[in-house]
N, C-alpha and C. Protein backbone atom coordinates (compact mmCIF):
# COMPACT_ATOMS: atom_id res chain seq x y z
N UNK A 1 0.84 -1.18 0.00
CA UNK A 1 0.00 0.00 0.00
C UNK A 1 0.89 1.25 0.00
N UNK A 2 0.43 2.34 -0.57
CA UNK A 2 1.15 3.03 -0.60
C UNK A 2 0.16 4.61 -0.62
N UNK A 3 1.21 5.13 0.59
CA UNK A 3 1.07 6.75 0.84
C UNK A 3 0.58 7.80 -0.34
N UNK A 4 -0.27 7.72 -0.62
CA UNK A 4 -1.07 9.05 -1.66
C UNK A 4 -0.30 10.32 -1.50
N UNK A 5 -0.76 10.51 -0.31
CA UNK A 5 -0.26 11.90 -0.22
C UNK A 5 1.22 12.29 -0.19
N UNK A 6 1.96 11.32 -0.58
CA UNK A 6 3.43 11.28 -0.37
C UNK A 6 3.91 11.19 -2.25
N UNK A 7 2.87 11.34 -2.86
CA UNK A 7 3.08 10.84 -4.01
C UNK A 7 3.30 11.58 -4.73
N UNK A 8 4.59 12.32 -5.88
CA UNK A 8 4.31 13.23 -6.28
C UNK A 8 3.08 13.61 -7.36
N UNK A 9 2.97 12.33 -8.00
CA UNK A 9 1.57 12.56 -9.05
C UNK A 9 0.71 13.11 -8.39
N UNK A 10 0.12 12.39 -7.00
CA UNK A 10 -1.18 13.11 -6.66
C UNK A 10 -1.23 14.52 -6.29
N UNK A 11 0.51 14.97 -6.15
CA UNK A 11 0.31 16.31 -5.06
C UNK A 11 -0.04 17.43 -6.85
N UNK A 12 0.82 16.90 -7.62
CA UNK A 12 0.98 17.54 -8.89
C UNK A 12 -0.69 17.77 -9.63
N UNK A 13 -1.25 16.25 -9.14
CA UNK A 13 -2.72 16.65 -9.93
C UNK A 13 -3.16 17.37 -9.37
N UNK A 14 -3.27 17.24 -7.36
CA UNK A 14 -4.20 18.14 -6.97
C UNK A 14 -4.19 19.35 -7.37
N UNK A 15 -3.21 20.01 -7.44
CA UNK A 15 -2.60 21.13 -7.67
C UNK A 15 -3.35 21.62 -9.05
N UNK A 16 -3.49 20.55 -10.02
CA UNK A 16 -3.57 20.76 -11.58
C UNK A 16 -5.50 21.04 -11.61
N UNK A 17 -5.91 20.19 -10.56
CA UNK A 17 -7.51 20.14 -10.68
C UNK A 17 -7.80 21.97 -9.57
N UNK A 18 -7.08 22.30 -8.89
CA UNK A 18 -7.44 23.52 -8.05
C UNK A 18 -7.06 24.63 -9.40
N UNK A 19 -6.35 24.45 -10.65
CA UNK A 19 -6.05 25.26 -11.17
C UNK A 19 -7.42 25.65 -12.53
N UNK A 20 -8.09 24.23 -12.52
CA UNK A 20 -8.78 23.64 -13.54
C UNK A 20 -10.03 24.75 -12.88
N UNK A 21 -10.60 24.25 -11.72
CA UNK A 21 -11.17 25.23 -10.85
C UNK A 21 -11.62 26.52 -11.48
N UNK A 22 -10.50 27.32 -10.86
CA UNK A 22 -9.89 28.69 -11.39
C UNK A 22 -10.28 29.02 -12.64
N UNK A 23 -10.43 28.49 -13.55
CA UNK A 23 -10.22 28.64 -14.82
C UNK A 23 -11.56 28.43 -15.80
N UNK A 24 -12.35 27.64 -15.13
CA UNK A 24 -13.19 27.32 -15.40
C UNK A 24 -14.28 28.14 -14.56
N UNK A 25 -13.95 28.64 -13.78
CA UNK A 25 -14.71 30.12 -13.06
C UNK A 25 -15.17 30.85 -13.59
N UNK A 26 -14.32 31.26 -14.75
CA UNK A 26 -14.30 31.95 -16.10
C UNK A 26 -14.99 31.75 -17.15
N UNK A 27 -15.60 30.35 -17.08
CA UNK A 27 -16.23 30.16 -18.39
C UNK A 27 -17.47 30.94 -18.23
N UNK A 28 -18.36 31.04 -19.70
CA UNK A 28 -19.46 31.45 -19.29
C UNK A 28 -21.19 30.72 -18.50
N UNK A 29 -22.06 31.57 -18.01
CA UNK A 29 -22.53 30.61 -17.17
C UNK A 29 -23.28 29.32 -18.11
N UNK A 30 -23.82 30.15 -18.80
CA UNK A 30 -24.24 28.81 -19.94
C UNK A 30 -23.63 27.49 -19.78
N UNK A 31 -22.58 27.50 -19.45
CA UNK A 31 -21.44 26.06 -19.57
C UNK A 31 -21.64 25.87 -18.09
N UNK A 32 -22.32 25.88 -17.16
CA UNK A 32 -22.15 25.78 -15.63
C UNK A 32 -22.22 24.03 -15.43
N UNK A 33 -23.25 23.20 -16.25
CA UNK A 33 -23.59 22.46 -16.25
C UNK A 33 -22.86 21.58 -17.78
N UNK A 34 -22.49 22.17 -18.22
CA UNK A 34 -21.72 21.84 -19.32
C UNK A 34 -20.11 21.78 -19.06
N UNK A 35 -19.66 22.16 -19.83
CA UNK A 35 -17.71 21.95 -20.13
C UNK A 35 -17.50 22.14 -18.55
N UNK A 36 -18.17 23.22 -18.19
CA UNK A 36 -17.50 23.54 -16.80
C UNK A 36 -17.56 22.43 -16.16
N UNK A 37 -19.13 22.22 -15.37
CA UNK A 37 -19.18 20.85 -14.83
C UNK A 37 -18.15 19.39 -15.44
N UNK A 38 -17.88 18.96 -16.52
CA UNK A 38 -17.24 18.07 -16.95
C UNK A 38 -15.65 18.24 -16.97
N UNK A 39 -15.28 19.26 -16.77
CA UNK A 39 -13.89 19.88 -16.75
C UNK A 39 -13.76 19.75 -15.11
N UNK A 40 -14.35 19.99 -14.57
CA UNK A 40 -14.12 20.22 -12.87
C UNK A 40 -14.28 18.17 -12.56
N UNK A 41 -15.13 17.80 -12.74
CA UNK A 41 -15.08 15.82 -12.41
C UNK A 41 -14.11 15.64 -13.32
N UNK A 42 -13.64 15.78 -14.01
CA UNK A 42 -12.76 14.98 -14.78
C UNK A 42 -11.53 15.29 -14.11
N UNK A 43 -11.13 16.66 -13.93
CA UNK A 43 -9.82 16.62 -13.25
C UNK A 43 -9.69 15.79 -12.19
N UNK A 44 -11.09 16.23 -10.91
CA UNK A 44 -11.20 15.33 -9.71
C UNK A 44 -10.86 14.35 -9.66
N UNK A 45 -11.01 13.67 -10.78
CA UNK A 45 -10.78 11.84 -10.94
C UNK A 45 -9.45 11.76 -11.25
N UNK A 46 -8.65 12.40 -11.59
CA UNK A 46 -7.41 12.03 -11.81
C UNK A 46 -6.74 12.60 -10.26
N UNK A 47 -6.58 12.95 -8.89
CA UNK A 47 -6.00 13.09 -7.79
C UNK A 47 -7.16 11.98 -6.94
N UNK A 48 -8.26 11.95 -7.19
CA UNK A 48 -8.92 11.04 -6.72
C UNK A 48 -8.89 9.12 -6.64
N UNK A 49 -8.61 8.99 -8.30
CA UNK A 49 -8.09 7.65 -8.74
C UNK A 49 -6.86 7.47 -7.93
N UNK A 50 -5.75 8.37 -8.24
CA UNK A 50 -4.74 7.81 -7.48
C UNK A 50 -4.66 7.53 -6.09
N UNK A 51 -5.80 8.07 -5.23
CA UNK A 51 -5.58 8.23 -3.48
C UNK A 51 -6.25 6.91 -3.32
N UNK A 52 -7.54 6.44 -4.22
CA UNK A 52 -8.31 5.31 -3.55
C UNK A 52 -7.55 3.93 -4.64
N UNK A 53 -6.69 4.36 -5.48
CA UNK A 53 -5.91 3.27 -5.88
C UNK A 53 -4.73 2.56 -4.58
N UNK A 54 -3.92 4.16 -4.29
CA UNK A 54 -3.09 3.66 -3.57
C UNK A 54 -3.97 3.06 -2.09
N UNK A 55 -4.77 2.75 -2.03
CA UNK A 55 -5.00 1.86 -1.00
C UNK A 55 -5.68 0.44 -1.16
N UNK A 56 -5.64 0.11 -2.20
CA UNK A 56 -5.73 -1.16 -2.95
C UNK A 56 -4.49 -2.25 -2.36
N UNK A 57 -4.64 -3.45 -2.13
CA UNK A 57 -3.50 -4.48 -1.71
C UNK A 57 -2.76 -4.90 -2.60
N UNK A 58 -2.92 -4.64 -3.58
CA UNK A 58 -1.82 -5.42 -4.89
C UNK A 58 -1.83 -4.43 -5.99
N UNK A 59 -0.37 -4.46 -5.81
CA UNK A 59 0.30 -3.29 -6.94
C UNK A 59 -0.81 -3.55 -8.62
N UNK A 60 -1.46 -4.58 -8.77
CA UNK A 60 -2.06 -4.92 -10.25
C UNK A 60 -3.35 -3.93 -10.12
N UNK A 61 -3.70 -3.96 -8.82
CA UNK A 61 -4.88 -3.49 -8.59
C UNK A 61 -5.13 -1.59 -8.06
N UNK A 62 -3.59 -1.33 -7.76
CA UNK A 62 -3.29 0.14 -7.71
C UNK A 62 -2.92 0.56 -9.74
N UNK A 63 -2.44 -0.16 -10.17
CA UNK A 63 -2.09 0.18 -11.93
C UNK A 63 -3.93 0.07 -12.39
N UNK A 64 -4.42 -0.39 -11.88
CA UNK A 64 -5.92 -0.79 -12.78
C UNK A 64 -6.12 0.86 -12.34
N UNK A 65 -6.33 1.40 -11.54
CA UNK A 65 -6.95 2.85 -10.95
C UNK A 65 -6.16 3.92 -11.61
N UNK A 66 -4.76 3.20 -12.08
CA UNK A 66 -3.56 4.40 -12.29
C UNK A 66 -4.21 4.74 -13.69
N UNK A 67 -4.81 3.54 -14.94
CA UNK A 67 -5.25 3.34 -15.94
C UNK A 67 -6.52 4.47 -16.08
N UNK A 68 -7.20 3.75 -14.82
CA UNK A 68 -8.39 5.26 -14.92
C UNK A 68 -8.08 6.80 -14.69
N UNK A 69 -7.20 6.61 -14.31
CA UNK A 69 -6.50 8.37 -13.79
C UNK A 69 -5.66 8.55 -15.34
N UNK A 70 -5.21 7.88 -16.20
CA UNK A 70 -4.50 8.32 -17.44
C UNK A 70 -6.29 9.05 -18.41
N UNK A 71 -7.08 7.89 -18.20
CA UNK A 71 -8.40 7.98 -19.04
C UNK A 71 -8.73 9.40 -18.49
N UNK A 72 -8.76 9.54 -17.65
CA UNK A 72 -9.13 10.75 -16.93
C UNK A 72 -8.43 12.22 -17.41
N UNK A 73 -6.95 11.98 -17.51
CA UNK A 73 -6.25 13.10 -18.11
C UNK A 73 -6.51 13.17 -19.28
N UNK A 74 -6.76 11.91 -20.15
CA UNK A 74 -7.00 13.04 -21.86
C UNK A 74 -8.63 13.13 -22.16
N UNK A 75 -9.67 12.65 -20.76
CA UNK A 75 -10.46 13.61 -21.32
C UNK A 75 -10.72 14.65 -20.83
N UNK A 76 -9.69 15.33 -20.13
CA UNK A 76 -9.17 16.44 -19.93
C UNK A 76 -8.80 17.22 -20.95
N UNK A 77 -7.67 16.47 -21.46
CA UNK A 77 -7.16 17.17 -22.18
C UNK A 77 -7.83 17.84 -23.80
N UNK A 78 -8.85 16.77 -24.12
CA UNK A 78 -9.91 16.74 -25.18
C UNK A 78 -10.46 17.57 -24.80
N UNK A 79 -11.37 18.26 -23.19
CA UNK A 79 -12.08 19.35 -22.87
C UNK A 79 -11.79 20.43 -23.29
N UNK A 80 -10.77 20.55 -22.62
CA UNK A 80 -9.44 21.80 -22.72
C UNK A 80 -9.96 22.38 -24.04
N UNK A 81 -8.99 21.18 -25.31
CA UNK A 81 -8.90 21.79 -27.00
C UNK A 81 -10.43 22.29 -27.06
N UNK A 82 -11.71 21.77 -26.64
CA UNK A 82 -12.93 22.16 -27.46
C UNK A 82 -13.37 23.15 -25.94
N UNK A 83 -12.69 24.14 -25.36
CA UNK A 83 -13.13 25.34 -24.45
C UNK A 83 -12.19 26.28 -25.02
N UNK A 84 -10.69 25.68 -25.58
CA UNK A 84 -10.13 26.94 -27.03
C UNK A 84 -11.09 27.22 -27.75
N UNK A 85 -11.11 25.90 -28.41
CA UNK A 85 -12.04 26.06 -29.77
C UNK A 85 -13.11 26.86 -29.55
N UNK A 86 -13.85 26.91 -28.76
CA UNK A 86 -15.12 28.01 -27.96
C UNK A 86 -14.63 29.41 -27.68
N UNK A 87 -13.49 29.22 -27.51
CA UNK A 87 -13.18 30.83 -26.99
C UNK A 87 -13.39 30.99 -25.31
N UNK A 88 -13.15 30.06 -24.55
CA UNK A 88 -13.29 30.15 -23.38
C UNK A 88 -11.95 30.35 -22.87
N UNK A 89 -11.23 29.83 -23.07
CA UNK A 89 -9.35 30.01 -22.36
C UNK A 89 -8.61 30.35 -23.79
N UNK A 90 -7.70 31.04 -23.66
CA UNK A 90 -7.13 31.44 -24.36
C UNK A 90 -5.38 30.16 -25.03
N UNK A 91 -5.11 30.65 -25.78
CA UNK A 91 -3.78 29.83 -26.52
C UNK A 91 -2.67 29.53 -25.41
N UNK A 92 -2.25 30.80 -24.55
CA UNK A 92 -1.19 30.64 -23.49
C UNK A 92 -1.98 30.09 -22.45
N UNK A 93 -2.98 30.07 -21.93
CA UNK A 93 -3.72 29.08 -21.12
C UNK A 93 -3.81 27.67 -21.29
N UNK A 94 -3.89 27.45 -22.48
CA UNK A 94 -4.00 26.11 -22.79
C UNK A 94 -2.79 25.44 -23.15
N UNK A 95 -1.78 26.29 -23.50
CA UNK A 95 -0.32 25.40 -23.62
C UNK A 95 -0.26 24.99 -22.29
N UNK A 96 0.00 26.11 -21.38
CA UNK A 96 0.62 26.15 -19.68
C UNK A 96 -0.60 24.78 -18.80
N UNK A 97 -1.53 24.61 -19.19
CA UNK A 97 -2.54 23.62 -18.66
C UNK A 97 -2.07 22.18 -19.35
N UNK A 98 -1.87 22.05 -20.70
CA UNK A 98 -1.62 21.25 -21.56
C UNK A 98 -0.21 20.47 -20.85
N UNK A 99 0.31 21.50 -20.66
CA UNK A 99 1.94 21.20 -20.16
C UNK A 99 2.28 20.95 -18.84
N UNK A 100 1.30 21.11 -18.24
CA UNK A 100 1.42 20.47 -17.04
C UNK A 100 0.61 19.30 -16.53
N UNK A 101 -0.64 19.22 -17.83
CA UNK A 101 -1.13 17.49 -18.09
C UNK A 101 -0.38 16.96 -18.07
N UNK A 102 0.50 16.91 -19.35
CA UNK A 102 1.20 16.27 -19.97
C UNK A 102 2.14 15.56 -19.10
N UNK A 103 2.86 16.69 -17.91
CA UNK A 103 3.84 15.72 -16.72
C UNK A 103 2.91 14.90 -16.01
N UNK A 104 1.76 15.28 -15.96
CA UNK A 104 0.92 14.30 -15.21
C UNK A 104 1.18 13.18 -15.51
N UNK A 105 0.58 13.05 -17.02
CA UNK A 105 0.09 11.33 -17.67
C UNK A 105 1.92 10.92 -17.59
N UNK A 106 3.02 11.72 -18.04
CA UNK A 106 4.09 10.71 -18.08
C UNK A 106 4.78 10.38 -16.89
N UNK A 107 4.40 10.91 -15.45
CA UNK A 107 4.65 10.67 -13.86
C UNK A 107 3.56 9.38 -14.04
N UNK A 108 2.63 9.52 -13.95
CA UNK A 108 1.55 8.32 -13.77
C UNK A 108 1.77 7.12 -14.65
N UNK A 109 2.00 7.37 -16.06
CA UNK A 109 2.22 5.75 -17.09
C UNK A 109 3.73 5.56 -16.26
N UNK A 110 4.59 6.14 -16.25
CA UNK A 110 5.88 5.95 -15.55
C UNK A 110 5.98 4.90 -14.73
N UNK A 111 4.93 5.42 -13.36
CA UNK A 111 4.27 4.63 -12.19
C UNK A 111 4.09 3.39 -12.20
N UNK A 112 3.03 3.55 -12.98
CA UNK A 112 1.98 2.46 -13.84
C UNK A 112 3.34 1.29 -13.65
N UNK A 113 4.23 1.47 -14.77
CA UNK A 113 4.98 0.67 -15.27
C UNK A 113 5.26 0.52 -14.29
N UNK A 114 6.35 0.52 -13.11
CA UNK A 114 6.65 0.16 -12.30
C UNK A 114 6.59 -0.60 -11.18
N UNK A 115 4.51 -0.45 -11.14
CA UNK A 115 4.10 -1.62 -10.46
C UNK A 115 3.58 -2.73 -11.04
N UNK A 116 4.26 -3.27 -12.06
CA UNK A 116 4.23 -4.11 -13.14
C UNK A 116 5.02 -5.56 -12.71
């Protein structure tokens, strides 16, 4: 079993979903129940997957949760491109969000592998 909160992925997502937050504050209200709502659970699940993975008894069964926390980041990351495409966050918003997915999913498949 292993310490969540000791983890750097999870401290990195939480961090990434409080920013998602923020940002999505911004959208307009129309989307409250839309992108917004789906942008805000989707991040959740990726610091979430990893805390109730790492308390799973067998490393096969912490990688099965790590799997849902990758699923989790690109449909993130799919949100993201179609709230550009809308005009909701801007180009330097979405690199700097993009780019700090991106360490997400390759800290987490990294992981993944490891408890292999």
């Amino acid at each position: 079993m292993h310490r969540f909160k000791d983890l750097e992925i999870w401290k990195k997502s939480r961090l990434f979903c409080t920013e998602i937050y923020t940002v999505t504050s911004e959208f307009p209200d129309s989307e409250k129940f839309g992108l917004t709502n789906q942008l805000r659970r989707a991040s959740v699940s990726i610091p979430s997957n990893i805390a109730e993975g790492s308390s799973r008894k067998s490393n096969k069964d912490f990688a099965r949760f790590l799997q849902i926390t990758l699923g989790s980041a690109y449909e993130v990351e799919t949100q993201l491109l179609i709230a550009s495409d809308l005009g909701f966050i801007n180009n330097e918003k979405l690199q700097e969000l993009s780019k700090s997915l991106e360490s997400i999913i390759k800290m987490t498949s990294k992981f993944k592998f490891t408890l292999k």
